[in-house]
Protein backbone atom coordinates (compact mmCIF):
# COMPACT_ATOMS: atom_id res chain seq x y z
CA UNK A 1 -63.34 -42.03 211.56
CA UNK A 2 -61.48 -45.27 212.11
CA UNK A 3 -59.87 -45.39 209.16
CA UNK A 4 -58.81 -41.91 209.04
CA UNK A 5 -57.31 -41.48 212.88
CA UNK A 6 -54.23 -43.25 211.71
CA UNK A 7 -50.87 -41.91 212.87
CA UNK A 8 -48.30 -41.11 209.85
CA UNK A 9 -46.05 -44.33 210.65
CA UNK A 10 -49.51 -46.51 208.96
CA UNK A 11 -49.64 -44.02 205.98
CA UNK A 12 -47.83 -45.37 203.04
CA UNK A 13 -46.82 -43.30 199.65
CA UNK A 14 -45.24 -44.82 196.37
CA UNK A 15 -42.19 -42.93 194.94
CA UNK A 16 -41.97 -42.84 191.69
CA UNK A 17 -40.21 -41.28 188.69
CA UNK A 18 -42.40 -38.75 187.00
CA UNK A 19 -39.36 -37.69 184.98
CA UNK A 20 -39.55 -40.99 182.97
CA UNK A 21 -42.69 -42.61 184.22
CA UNK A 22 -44.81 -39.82 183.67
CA UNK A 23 -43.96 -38.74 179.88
CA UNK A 24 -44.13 -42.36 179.04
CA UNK A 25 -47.47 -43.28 180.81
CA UNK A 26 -46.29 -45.73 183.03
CA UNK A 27 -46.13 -46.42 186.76
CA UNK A 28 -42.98 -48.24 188.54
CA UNK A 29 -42.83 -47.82 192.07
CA UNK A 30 -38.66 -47.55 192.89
CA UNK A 31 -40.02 -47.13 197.05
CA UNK A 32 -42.95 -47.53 199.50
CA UNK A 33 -42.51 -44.82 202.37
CA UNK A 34 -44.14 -43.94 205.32
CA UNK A 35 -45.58 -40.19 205.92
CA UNK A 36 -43.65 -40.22 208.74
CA UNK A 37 -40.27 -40.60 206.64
CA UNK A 38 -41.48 -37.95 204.02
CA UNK A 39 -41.91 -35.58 206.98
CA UNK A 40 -38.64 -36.27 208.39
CA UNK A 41 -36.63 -34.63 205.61
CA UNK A 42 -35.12 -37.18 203.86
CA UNK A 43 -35.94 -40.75 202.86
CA UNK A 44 -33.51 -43.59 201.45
CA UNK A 45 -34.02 -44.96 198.17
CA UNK A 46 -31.35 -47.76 196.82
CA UNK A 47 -28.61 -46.92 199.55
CA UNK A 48 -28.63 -43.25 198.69
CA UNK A 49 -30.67 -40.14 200.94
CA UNK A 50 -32.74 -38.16 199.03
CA UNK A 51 -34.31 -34.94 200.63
CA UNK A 52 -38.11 -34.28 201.01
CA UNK A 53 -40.68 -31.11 201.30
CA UNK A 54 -44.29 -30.75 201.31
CA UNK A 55 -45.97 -29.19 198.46
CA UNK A 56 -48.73 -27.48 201.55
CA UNK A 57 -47.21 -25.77 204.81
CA UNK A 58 -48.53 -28.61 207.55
CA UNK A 59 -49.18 -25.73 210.35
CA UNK A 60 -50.54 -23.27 208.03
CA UNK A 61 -53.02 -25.86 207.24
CA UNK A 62 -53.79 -27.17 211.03
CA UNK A 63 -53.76 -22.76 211.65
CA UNK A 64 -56.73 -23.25 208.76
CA UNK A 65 -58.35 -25.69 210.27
CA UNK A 66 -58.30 -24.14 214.02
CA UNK A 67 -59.91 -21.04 212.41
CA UNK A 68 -62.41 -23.22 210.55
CA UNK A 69 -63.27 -24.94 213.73
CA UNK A 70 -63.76 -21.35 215.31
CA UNK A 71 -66.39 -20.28 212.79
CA UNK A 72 -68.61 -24.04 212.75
CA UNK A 73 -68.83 -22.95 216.79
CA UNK A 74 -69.41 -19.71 216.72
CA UNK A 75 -72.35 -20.22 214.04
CA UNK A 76 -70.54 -18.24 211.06
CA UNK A 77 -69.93 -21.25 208.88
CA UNK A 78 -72.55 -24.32 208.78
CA UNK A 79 -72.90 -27.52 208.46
CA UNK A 80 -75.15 -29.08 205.78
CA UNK A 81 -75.70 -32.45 204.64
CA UNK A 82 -73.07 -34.08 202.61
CA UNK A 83 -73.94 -33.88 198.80
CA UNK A 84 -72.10 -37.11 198.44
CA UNK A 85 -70.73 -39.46 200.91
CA UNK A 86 -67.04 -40.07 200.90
CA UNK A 87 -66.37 -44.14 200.03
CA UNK A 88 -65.42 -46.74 202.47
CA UNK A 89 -62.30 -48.64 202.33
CA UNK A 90 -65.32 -51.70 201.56
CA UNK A 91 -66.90 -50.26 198.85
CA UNK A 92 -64.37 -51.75 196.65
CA UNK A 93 -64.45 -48.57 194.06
CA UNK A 94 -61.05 -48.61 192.34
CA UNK A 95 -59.66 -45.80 191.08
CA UNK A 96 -57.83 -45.37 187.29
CA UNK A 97 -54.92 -43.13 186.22
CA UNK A 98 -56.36 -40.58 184.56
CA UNK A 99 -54.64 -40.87 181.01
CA UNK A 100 -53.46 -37.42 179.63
CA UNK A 101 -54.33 -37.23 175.82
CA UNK A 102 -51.23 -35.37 173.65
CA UNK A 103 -51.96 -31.95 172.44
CA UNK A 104 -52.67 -31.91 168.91
């Protein structure tokens, strides 16, 4: 729980370009920004303001969750045990790009 009751200010992102990064299977970071930033709107990158948006409605997910939250109390949904525990920032695992193949 520690490491996930973080405020959005401690959350970092990369930006990248997918455009020319992605085709070409590489990975240049142009910007770190915080959550915080993304949610504002707009973020700068190299002196210029660029415009943000989710890709998930925010409330609509917290509206999710609420209901969620109803059901686990009122019995409708349970609880089991975890079928595998998520990793701790000191587990060291390290994840890869996943490296998409061409289509032959």
């Amino acid at each position: 729980v520690k490491y996930t009751a973080i405020s959005d200010e401690e959350i970092f992102a990369s930006v990248v370009d997918y455009s020319r990064d992605y085709p070409e299977g590489k990975h240049s970071i142009i910007a770190e920004v915080s959550y915080k930033e993304l949610k504002s709107g707009q973020i700068k990158i190299k002196g210029k303001i660029v415009p943000t948006a989710s890709l998930s409605s925010y409330w609509r997910a917290k509206e999710i969750a609420e209901i969620l939250k109803d059901w686990i109390k009122k019995g409708k949904f349970l609880l089991g045990e975890p079928t595998e525990l998520i990793p701790s920032v000191k587990s060291n695992i390290h994840f890869r790009p996943l490296n998409e193949r061409p289509v032959k």
